[in-house]
N, C-alpha and C. Protein backbone atom coordinates (compact mmCIF):
# COMPACT_ATOMS: atom_id res chain seq x y z
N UNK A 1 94.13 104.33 88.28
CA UNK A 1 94.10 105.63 88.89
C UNK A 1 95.00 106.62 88.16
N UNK A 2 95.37 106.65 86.98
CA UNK A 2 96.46 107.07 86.22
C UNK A 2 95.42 108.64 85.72
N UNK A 3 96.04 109.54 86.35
CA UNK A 3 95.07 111.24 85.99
C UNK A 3 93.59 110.89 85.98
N UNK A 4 92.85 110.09 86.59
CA UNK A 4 91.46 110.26 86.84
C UNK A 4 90.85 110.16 87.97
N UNK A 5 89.45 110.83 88.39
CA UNK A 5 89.41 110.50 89.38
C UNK A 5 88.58 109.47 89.92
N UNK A 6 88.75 108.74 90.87
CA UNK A 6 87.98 107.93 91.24
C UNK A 6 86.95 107.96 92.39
N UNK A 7 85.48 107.60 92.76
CA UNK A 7 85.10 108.17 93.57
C UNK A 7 83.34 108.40 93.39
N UNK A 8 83.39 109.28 94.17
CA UNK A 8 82.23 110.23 94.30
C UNK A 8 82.25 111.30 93.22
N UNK A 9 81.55 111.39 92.26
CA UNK A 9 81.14 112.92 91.51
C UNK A 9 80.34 113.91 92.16
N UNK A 10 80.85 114.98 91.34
CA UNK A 10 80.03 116.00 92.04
C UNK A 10 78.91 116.80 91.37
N UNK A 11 78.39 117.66 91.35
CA UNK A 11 77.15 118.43 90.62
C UNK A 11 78.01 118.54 89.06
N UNK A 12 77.00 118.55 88.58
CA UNK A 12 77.30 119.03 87.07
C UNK A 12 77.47 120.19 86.92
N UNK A 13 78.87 120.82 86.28
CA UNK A 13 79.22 122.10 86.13
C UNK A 13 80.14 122.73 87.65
N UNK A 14 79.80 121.91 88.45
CA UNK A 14 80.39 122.74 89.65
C UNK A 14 82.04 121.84 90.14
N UNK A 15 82.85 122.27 90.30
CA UNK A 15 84.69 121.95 90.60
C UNK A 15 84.24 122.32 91.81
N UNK A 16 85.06 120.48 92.00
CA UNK A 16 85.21 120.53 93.46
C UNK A 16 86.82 120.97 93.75
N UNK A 17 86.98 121.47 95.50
CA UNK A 17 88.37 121.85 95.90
C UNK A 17 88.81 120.58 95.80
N UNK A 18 90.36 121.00 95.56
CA UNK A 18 91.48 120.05 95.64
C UNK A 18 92.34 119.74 96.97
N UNK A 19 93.01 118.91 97.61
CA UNK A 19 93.86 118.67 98.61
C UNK A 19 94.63 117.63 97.84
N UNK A 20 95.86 118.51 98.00
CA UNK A 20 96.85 117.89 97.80
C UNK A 20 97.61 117.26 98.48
N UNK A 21 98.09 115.78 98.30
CA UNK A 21 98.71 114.97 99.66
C UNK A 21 99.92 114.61 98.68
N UNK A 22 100.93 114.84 99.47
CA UNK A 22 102.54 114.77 98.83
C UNK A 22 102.29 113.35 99.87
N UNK A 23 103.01 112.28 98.66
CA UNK A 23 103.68 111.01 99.10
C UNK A 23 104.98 110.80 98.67
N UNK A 24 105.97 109.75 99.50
CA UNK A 24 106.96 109.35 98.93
C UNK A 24 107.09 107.89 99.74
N UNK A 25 105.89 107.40 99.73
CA UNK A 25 105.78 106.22 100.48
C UNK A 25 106.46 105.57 101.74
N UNK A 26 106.78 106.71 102.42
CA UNK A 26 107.34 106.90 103.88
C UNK A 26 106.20 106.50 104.80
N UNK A 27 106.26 106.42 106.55
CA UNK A 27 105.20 105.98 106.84
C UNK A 27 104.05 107.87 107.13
N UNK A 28 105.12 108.67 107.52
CA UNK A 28 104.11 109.74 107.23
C UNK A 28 103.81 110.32 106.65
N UNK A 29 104.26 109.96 105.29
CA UNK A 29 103.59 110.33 103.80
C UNK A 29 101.98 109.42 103.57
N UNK A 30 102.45 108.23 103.99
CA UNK A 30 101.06 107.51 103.85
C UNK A 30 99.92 108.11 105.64
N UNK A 31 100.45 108.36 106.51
CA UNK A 31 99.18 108.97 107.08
C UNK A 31 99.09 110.30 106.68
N UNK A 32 99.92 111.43 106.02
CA UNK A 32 99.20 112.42 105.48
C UNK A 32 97.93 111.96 104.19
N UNK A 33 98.00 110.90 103.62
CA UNK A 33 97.60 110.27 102.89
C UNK A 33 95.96 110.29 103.45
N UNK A 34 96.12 109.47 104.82
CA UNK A 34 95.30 109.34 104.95
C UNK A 34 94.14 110.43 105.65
N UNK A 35 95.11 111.70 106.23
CA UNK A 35 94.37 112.37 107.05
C UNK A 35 93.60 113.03 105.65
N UNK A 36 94.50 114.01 104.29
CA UNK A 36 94.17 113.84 103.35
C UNK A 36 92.28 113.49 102.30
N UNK A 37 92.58 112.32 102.71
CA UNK A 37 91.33 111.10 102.25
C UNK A 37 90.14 111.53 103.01
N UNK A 38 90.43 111.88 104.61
CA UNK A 38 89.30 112.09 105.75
C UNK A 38 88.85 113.56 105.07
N UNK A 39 89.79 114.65 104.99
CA UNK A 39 89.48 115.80 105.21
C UNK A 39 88.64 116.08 103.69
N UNK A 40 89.02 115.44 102.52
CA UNK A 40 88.57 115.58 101.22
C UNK A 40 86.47 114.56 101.42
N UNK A 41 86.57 113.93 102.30
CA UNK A 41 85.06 113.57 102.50
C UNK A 41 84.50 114.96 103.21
N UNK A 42 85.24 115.27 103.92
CA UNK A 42 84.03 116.65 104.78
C UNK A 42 84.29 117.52 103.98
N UNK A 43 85.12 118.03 102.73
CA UNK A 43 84.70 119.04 102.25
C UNK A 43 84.27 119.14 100.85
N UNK A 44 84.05 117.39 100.63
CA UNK A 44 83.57 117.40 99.11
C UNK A 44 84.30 117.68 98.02
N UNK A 45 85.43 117.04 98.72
CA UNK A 45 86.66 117.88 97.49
C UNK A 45 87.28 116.28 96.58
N UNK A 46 88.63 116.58 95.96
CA UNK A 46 89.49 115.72 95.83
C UNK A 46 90.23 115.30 96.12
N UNK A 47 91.09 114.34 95.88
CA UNK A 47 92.66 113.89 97.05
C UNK A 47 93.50 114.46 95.27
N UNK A 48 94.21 114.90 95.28
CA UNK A 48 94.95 114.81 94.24
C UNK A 48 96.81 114.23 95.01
N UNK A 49 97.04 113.36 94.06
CA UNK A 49 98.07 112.60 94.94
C UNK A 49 99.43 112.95 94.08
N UNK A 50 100.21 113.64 94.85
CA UNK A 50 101.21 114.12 94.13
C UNK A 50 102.79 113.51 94.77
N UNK A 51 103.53 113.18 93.38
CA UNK A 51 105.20 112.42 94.05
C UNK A 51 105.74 113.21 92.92
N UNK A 52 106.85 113.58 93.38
CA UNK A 52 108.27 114.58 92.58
C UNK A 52 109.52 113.44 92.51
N UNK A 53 109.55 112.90 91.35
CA UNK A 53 110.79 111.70 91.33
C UNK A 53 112.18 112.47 90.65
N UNK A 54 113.40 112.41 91.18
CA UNK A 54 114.33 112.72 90.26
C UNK A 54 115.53 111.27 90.20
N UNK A 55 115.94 111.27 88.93
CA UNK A 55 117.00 110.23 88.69
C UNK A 55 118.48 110.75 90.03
N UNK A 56 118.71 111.43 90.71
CA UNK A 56 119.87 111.16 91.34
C UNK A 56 119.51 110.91 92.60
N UNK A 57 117.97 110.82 93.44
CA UNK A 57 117.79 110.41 94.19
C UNK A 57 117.71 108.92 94.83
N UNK A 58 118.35 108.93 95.85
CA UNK A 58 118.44 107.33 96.21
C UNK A 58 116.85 106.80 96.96
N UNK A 59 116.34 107.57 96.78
CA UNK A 59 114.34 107.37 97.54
C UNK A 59 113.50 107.86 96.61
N UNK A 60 113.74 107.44 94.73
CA UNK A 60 113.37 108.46 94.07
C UNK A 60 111.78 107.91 93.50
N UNK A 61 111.75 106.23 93.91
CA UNK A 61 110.57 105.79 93.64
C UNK A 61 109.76 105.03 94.79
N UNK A 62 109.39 105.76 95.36
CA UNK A 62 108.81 105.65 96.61
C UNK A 62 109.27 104.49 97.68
N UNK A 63 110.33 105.24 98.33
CA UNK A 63 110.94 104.24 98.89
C UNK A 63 112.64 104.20 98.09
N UNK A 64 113.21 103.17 98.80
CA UNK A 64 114.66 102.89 98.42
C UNK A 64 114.91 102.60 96.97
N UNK A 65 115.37 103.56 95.79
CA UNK A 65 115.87 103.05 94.34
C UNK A 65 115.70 101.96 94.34
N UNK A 66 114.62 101.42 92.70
CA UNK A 66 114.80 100.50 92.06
C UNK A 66 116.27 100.27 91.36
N UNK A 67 116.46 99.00 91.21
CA UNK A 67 117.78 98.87 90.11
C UNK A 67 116.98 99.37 88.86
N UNK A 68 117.67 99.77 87.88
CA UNK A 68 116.85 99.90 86.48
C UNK A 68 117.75 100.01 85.41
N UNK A 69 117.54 99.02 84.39
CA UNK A 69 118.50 98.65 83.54
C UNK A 69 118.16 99.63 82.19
N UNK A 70 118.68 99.46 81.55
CA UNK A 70 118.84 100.99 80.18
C UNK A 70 117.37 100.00 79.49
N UNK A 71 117.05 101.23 79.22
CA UNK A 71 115.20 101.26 78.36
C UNK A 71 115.62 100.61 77.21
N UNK A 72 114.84 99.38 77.10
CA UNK A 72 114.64 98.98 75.48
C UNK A 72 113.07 99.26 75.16
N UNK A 73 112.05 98.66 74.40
CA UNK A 73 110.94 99.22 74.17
C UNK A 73 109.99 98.29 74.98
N UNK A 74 110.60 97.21 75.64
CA UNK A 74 109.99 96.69 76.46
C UNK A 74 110.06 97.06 78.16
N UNK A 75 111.02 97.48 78.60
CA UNK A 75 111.06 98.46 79.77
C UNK A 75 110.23 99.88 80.05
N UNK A 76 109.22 99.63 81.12
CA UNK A 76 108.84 100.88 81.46
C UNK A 76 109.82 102.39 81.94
N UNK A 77 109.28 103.69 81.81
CA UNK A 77 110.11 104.60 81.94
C UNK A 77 109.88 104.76 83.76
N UNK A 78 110.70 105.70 83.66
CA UNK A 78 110.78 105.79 85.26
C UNK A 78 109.71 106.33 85.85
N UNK A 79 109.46 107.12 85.04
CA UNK A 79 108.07 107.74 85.18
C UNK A 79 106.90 106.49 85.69
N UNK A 80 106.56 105.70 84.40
CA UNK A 80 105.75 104.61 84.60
C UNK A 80 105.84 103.63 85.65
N UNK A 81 107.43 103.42 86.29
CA UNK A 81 107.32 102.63 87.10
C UNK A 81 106.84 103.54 88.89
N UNK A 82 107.26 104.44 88.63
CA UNK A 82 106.95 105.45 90.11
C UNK A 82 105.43 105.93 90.05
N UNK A 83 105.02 105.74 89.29
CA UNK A 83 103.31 105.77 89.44
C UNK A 83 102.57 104.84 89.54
N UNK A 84 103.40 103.28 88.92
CA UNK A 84 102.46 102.02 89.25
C UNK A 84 102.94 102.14 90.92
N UNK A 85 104.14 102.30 91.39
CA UNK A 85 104.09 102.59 93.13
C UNK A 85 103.48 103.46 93.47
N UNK A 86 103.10 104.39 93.12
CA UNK A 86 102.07 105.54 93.47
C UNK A 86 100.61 105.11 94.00
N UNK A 87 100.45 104.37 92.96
CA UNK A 87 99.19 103.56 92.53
C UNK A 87 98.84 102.81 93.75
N UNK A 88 100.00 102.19 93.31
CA UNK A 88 100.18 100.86 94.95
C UNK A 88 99.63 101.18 96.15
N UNK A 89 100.44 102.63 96.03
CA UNK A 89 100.56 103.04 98.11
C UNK A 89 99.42 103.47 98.20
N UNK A 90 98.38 104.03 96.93
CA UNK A 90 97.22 104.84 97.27
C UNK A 90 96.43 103.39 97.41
N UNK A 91 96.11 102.43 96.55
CA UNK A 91 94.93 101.41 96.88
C UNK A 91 95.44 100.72 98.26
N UNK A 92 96.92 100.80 98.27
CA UNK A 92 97.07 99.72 99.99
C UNK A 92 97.00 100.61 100.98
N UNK A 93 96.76 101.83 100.85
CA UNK A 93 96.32 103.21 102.07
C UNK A 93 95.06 103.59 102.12
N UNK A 94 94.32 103.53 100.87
CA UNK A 94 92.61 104.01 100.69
C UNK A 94 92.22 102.60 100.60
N UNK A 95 92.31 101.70 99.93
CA UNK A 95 91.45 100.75 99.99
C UNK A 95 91.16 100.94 97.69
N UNK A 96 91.20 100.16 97.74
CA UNK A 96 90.12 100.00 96.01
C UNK A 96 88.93 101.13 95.92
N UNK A 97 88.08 101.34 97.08
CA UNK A 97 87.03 102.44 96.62
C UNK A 97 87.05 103.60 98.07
N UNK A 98 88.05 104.58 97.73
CA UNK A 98 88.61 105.61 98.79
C UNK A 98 87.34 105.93 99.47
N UNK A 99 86.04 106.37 98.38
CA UNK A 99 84.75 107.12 99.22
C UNK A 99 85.21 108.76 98.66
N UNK A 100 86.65 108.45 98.18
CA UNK A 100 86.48 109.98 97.59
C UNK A 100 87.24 110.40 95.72
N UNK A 101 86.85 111.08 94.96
CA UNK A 101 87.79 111.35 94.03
C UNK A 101 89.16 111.31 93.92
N UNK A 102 90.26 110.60 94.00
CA UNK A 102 91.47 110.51 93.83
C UNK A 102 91.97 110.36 92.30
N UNK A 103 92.95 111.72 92.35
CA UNK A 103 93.85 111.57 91.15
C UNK A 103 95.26 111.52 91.42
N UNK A 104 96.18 110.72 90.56
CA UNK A 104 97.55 110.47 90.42
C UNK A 104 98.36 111.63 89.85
N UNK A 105 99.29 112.43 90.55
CA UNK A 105 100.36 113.12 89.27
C UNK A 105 101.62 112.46 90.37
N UNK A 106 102.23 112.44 88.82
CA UNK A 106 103.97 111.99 89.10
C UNK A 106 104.49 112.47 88.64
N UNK A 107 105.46 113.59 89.08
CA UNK A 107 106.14 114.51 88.29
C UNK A 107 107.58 114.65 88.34
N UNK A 108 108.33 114.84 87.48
CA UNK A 108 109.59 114.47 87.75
C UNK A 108 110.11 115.88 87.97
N UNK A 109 111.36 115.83 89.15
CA UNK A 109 111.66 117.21 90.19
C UNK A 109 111.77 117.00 91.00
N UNK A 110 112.37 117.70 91.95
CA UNK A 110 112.80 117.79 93.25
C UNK A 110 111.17 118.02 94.10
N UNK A 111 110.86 117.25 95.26
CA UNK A 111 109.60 117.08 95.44
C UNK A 111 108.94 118.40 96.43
N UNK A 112 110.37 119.16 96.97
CA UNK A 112 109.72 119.99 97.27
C UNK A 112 109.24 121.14 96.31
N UNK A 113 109.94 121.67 95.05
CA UNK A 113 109.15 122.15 94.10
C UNK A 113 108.10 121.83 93.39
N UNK A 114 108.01 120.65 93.15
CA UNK A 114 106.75 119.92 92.44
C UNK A 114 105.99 120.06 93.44
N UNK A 115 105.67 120.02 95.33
CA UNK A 115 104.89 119.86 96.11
C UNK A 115 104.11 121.64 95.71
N UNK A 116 105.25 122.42 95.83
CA UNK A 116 104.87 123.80 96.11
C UNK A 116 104.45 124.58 94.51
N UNK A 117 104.65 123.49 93.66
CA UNK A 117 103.76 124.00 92.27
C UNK A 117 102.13 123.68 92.25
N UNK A 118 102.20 122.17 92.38
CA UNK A 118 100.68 122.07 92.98
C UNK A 118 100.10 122.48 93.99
N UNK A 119 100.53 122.99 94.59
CA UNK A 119 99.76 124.04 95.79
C UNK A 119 99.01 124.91 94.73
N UNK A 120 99.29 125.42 94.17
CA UNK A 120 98.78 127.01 93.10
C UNK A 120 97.24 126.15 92.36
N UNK A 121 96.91 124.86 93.00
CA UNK A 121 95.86 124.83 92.06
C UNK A 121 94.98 123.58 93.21
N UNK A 122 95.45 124.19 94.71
CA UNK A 122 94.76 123.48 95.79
C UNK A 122 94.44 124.61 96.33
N UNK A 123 93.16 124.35 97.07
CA UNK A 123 93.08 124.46 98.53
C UNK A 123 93.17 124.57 99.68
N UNK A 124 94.54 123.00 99.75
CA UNK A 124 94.71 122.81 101.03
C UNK A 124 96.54 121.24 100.45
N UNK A 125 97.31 121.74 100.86
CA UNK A 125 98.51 120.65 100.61
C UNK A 125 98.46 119.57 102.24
N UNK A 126 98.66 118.77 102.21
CA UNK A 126 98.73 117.67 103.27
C UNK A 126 100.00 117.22 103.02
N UNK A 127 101.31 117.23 104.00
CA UNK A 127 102.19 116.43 104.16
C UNK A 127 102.83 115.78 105.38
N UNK A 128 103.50 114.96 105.36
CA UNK A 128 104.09 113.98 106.59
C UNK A 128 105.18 115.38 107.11
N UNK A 129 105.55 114.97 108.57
CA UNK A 129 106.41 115.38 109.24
C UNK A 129 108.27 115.36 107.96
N UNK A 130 108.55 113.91 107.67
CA UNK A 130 109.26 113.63 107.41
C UNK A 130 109.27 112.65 106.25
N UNK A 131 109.65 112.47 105.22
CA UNK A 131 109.96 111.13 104.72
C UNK A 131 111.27 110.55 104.83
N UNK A 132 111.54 109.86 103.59
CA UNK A 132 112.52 108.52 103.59
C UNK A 132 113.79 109.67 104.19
N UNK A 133 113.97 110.62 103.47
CA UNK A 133 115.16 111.15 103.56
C UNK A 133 115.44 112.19 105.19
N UNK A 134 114.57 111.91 105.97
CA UNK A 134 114.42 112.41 107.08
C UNK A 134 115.69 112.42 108.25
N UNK A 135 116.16 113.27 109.13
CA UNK A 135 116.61 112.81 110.16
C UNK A 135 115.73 111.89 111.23
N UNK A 136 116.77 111.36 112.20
CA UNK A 136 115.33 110.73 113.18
C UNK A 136 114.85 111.92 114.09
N UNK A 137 116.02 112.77 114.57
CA UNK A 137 115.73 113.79 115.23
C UNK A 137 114.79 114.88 114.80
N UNK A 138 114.63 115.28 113.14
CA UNK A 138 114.85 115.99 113.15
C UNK A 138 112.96 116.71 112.97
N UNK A 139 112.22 117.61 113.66
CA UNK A 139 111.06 117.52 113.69
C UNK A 139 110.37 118.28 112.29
N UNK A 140 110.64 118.80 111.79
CA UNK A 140 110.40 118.76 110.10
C UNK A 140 111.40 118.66 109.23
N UNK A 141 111.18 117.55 108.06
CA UNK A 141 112.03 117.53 107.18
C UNK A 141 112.05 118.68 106.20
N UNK A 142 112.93 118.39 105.19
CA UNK A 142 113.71 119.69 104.18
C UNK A 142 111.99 119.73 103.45
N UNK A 143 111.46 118.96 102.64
CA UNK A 143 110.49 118.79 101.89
C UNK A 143 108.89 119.98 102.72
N UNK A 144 108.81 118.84 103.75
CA UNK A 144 107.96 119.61 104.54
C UNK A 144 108.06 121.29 105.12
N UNK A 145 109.30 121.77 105.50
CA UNK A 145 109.53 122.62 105.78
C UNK A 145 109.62 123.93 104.73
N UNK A 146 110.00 123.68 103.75
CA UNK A 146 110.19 123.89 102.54
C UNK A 146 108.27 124.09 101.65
N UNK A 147 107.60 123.27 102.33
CA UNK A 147 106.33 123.49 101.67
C UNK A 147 105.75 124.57 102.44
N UNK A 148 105.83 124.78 103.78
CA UNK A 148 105.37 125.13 104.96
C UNK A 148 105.70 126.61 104.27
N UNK A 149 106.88 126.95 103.85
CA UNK A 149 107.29 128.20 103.65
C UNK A 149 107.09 128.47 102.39
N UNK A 150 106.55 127.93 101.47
CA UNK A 150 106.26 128.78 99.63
C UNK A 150 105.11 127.85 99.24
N UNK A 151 104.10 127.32 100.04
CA UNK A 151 103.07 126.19 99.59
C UNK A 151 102.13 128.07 98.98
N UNK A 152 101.50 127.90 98.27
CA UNK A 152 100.62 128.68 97.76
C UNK A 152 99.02 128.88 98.72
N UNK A 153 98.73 128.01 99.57
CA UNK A 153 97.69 127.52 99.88
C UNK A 153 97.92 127.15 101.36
N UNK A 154 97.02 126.66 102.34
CA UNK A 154 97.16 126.24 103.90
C UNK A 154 97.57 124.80 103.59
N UNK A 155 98.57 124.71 104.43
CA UNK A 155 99.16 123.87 104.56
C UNK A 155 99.12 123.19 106.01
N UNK A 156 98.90 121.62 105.92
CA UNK A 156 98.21 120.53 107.12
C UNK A 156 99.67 119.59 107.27
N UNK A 157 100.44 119.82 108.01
CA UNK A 157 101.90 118.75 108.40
C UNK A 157 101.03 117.89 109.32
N UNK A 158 101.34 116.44 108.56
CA UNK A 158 100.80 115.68 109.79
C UNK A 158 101.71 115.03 110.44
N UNK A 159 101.96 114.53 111.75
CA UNK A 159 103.30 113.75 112.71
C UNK A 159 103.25 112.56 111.84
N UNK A 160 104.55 112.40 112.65
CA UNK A 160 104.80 110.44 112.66
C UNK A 160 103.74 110.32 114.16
N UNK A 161 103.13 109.03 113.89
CA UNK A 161 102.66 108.52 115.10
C UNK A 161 103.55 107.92 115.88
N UNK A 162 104.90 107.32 115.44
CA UNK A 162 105.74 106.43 116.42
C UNK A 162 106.10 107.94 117.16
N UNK A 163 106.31 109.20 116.80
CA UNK A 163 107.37 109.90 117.44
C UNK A 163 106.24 110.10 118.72
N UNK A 164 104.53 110.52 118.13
CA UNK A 164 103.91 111.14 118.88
C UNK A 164 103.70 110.55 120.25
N UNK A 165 104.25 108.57 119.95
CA UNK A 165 103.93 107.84 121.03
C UNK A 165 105.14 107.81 121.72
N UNK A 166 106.19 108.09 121.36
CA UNK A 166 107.08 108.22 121.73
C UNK A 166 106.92 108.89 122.97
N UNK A 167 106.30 110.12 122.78
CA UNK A 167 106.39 111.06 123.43
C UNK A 167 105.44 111.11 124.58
N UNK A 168 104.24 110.41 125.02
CA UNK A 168 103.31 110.12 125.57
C UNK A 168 104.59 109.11 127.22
């Protein structure tokens, strides 16, 4: 899944819309993921799957820091290793054949700028309430909130389900 898409094609000559789903392999990064996946079948579009990794983050490869020992030519870059997890969370969230076009970017940056750069070439951005770096309280995180306010495009926050049951 490395920059291609996988999937359904579309007419010849005609670009389909994009939806962009920010992950950081949190659990409501993976159901924006999935709402994402649903909404890109009804409109014939793409999932384009976007993660912002930086080296001083302690959640910088989806989920809690890898250890990572200094690059010889046999060590992958950080880059490479946060997209084979990329990879991961999208086939163990879609399945091997989504039903829709999915592409990978992994970009290195703070994820709420990388979220709100790819906006400028969506549609529609999809993100979780919160990820790793979340309060428990707190009902949008920095990332999300932060997209909500400079996303280029409509923007879809989806809940945590534990909070929503919480709340029931």
């Amino acid at each position: 899944m490395t920059e291609q898409a996988t999937g359904t094609a579309s007419a010849p000559g005609q670009q389909r819309p994009v939806i962009v789903a920010g992950v950081d392999g949190s659990p409501t990064s993976r159901d924006a993921l999935i709402w994402a996946a649903e909404e890109a079948r009804l409109r014939a579009a793409t999932v384009r799957v976007v993660c912002g990794w930086e080296w001083s983050s302690p959640f910088n490869l989806i989920g809690p820091a890898l250890e990572y020992a200094a690059p010889d030519a046999d060590t992958p870059s950080m880059e490479e290793l946060t997209r084979a997890k990329v990879e991961e969370l999208v086939t163990g969230t879609l399945g091997a054949e989504p039903g829709v076009p999915v592409e990978v970017r992994v970009v290195q940056g703070p994820a709420a700028r990388v979220l709100v750069e790819a906006s400028e070439e969506a549609t529609l951005i999809v993100v979780g309430t919160r990820g790793y770096g979340g309060l428990k309280g707190a009902v949008l995180g920095s990332v999300s909130r932060h997209v909500t306010q400079h996303a280029r495009c409509n923007v879809v926050v989806v809940r945590d389900r534990r909070d929503m049951a919480a709340q029931d």
